[in-house]
PDB file of N, CA and C in Angstrom:
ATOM      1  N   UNK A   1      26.881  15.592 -43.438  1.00  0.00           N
ATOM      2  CA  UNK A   1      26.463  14.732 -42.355  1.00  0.00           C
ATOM      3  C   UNK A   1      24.938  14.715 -42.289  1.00  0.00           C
ATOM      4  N   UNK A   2      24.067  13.755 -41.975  1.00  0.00           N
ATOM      5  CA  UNK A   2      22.994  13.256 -41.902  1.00  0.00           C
ATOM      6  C   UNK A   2      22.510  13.491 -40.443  1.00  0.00           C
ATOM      7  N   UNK A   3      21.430  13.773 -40.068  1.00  0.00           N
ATOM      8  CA  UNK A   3      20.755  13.345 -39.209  1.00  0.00           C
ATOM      9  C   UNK A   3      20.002  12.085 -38.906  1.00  0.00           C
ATOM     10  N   UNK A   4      20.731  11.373 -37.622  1.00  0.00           N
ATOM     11  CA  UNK A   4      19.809  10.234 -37.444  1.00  0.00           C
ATOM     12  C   UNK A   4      19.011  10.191 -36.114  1.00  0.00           C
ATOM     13  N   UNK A   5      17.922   9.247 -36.487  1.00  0.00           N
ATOM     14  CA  UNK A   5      17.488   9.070 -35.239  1.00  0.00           C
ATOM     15  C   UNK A   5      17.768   8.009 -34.442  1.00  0.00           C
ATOM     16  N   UNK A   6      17.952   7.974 -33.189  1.00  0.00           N
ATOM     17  CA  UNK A   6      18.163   7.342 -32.023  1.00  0.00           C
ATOM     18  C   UNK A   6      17.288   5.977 -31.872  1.00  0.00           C
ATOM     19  N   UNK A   7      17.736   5.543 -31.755  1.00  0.00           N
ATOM     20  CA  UNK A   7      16.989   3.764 -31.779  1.00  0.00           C
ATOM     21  C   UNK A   7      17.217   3.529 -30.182  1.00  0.00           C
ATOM     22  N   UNK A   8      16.056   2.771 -30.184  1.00  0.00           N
ATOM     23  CA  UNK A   8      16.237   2.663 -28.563  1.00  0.00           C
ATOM     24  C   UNK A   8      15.581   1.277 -28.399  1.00  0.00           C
ATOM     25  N   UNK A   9      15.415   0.582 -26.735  1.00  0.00           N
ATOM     26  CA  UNK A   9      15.087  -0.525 -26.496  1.00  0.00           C
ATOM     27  C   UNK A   9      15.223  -0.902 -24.708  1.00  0.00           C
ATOM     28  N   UNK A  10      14.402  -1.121 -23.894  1.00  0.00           N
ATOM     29  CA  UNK A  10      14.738  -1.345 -22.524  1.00  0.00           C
ATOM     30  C   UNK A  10      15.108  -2.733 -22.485  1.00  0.00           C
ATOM     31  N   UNK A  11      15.966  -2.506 -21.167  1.00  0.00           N
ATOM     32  CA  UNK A  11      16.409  -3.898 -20.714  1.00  0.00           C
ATOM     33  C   UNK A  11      16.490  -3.676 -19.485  1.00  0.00           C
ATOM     34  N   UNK A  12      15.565  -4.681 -18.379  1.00  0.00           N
ATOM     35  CA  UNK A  12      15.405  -4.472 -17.190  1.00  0.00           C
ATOM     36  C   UNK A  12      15.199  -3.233 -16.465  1.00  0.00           C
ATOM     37  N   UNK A  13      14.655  -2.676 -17.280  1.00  0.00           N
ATOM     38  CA  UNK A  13      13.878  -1.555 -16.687  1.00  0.00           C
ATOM     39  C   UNK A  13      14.390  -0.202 -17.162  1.00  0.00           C
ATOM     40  N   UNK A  14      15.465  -0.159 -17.649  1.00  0.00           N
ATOM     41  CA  UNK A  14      16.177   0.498 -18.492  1.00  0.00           C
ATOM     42  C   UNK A  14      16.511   1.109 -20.113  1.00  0.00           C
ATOM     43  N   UNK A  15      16.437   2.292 -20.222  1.00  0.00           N
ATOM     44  CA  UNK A  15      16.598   2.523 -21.553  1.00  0.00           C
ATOM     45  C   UNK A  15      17.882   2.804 -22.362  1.00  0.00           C
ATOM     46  N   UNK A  16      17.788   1.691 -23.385  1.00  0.00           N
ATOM     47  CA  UNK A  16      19.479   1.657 -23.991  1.00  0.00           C
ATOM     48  C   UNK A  16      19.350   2.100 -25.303  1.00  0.00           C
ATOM     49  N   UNK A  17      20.437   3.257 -25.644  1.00  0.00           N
ATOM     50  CA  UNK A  17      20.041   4.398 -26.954  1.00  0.00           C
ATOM     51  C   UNK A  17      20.936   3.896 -27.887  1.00  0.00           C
ATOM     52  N   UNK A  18      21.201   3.790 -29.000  1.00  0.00           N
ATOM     53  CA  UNK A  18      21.966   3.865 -29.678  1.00  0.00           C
ATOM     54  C   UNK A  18      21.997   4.688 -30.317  1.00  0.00           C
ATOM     55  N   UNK A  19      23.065   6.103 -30.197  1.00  0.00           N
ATOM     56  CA  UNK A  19      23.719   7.199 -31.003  1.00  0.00           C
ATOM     57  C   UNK A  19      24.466   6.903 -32.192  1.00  0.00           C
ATOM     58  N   UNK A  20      25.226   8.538 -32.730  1.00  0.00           N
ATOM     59  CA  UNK A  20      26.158   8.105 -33.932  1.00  0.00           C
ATOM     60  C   UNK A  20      26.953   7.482 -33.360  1.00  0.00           C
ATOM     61  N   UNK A  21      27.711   6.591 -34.122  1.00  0.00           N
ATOM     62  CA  UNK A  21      28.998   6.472 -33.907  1.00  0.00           C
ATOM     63  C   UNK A  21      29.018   4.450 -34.594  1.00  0.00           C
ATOM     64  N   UNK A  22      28.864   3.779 -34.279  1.00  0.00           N
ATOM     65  CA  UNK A  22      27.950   3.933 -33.199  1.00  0.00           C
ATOM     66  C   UNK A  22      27.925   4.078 -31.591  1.00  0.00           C
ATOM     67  N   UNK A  23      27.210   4.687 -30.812  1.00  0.00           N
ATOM     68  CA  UNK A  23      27.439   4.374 -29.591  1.00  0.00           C
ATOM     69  C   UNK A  23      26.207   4.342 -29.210  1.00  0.00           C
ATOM     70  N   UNK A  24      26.297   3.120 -27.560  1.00  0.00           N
ATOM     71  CA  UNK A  24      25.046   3.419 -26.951  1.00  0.00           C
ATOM     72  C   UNK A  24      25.431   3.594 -25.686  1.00  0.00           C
ATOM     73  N   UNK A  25      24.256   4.047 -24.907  1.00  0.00           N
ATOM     74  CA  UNK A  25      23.980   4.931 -24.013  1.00  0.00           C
ATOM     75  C   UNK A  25      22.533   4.221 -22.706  1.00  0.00           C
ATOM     76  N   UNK A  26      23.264   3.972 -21.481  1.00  0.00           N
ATOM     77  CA  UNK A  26      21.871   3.799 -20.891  1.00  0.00           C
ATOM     78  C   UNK A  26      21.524   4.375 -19.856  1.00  0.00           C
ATOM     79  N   UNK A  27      20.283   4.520 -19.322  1.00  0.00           N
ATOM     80  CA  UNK A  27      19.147   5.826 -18.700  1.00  0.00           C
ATOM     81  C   UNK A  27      18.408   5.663 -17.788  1.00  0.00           C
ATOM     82  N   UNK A  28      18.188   5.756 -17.329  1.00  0.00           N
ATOM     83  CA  UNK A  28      17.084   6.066 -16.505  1.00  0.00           C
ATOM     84  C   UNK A  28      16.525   6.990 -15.984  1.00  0.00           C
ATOM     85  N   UNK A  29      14.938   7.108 -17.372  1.00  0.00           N
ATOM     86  CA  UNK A  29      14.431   8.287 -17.314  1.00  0.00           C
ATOM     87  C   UNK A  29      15.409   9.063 -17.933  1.00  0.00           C
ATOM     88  N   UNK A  30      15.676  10.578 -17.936  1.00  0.00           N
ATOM     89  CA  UNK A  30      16.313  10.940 -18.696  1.00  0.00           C
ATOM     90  C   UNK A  30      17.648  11.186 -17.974  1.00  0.00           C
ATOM     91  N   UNK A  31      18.186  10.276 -17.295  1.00  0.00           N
ATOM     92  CA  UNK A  31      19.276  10.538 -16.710  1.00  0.00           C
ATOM     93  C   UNK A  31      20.336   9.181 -17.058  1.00  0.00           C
ATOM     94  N   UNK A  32      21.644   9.774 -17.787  1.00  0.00           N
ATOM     95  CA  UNK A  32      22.249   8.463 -18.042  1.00  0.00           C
ATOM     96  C   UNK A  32      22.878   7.999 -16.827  1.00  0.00           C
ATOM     97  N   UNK A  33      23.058   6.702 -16.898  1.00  0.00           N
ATOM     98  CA  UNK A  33      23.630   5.837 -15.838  1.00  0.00           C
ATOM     99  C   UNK A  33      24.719   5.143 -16.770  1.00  0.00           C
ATOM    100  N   UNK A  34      26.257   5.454 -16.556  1.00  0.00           N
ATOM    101  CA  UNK A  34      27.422   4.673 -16.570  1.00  0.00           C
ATOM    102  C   UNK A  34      27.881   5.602 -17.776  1.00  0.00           C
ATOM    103  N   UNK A  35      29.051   4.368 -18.464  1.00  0.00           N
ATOM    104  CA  UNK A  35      29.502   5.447 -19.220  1.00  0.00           C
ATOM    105  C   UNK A  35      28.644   4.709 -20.638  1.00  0.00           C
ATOM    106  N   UNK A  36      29.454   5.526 -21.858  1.00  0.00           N
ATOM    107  CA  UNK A  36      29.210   4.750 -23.378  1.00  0.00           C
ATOM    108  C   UNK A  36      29.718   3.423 -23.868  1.00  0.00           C
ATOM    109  N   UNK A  37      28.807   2.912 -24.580  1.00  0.00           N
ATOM    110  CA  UNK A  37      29.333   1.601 -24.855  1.00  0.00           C
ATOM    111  C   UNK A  37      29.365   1.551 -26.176  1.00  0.00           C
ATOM    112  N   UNK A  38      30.432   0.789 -26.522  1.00  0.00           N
ATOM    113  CA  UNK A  38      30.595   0.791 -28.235  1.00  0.00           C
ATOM    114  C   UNK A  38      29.882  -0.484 -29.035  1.00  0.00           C
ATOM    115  N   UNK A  39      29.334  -1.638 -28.159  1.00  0.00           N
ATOM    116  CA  UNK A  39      28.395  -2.172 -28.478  1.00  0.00           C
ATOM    117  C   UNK A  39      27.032  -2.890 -27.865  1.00  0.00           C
ATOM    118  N   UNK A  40      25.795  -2.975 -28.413  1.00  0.00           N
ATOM    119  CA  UNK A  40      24.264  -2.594 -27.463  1.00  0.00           C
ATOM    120  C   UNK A  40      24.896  -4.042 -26.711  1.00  0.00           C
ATOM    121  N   UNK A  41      25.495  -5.410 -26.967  1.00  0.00           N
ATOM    122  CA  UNK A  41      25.326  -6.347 -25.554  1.00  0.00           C
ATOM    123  C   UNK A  41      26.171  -5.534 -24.700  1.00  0.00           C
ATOM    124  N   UNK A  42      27.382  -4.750 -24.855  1.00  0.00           N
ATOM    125  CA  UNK A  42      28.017  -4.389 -23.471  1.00  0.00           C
ATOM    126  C   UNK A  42      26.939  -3.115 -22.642  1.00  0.00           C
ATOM    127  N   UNK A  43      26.111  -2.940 -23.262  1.00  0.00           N
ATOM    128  CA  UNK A  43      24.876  -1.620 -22.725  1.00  0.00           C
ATOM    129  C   UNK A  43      24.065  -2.801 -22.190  1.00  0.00           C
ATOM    130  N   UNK A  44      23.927  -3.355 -22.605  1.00  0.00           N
ATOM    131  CA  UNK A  44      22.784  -4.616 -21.903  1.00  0.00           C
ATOM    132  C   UNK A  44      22.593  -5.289 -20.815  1.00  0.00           C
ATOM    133  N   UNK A  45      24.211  -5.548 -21.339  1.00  0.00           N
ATOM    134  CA  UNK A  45      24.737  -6.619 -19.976  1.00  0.00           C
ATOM    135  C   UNK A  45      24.983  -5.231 -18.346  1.00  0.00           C
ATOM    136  N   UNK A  46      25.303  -4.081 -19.101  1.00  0.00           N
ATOM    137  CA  UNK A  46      25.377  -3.388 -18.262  1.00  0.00           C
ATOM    138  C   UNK A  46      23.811  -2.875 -16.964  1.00  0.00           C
ATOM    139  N   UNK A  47      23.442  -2.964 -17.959  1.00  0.00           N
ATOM    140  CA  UNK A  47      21.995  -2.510 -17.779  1.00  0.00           C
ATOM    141  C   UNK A  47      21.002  -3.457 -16.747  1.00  0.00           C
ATOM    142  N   UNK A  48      21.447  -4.918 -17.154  1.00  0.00           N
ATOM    143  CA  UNK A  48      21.070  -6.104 -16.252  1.00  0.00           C
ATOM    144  C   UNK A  48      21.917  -6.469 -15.498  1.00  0.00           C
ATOM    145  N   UNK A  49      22.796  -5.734 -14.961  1.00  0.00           N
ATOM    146  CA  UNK A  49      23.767  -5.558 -13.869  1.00  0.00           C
ATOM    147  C   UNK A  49      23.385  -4.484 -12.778  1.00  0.00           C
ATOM    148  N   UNK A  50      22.429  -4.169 -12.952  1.00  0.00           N
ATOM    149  CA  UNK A  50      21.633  -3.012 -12.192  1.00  0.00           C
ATOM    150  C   UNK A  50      20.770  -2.908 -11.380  1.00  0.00           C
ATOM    151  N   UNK A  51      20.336  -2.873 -10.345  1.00  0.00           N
ATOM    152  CA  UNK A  51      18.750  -3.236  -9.836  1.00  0.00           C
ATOM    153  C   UNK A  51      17.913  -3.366 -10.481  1.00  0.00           C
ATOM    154  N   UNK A  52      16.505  -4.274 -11.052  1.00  0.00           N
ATOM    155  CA  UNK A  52      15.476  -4.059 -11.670  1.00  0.00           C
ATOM    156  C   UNK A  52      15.008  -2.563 -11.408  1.00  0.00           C
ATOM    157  N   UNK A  53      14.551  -2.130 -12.522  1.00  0.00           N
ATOM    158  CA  UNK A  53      13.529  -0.742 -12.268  1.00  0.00           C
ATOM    159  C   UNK A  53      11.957  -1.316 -12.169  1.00  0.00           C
ATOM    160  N   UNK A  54      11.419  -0.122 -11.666  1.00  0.00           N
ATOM    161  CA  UNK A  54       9.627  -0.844 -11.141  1.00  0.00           C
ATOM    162  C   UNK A  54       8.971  -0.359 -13.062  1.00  0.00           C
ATOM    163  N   UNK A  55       9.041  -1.683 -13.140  1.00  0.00           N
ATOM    164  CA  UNK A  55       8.033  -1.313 -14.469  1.00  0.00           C
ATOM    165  C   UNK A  55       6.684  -0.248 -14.883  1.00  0.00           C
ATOM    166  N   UNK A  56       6.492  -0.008 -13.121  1.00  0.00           N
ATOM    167  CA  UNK A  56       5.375   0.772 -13.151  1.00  0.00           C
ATOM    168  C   UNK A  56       5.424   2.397 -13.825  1.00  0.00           C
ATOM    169  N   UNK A  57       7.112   3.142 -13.959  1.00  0.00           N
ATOM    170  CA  UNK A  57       7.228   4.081 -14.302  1.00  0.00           C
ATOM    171  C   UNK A  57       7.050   4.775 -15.799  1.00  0.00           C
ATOM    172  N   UNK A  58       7.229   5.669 -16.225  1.00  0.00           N
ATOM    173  CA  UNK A  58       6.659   6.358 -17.431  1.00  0.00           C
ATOM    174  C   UNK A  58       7.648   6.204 -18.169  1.00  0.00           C
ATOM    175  N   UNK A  59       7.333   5.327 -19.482  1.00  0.00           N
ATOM    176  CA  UNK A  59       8.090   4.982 -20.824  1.00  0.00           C
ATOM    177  C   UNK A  59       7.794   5.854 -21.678  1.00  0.00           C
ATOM    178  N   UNK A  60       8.869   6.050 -22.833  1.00  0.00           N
ATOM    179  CA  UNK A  60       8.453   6.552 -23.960  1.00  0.00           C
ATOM    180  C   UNK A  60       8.021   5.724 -24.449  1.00  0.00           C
ATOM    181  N   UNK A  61       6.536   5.761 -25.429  1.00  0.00           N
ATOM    182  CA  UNK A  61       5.865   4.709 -26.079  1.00  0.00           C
ATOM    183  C   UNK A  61       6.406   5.000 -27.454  1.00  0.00           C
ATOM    184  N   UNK A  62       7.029   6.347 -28.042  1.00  0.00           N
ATOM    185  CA  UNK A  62       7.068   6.303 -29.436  1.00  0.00           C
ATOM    186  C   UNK A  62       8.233   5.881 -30.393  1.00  0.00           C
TER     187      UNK A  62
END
């Protein structure tokens, strides 16, 4: 087995991961919000189903 890295991407203020499997995963900050999704539009759509977050908060830039 390989190690991969985590691909990521916000949507509405939100950070949506994609793990093995594949699965993704969404956050706020380092706290997930909902469950796993087996594909990134159902993390998306989930994600923009959510209150906006204040853009003003601390992203990972890398």
């Amino acid at each position: 087995m390989g190690w991969k890295t985590p691909k990521f991407d916000y949507v509405n203020g939100y950070k949506i991961v994609e793990l093995e499997g594949p699965t993704f995963k969404v956050f706020d900050g380092d706290r997930q919000i909902g469950d796993e999704f087996p594909y990134s539009g159902e993390a998306a759509a989930y994600a923009n189903s959510l209150p906006k977050l204040d853009t003003g908060t601390k992203r990972d830039k890398s």
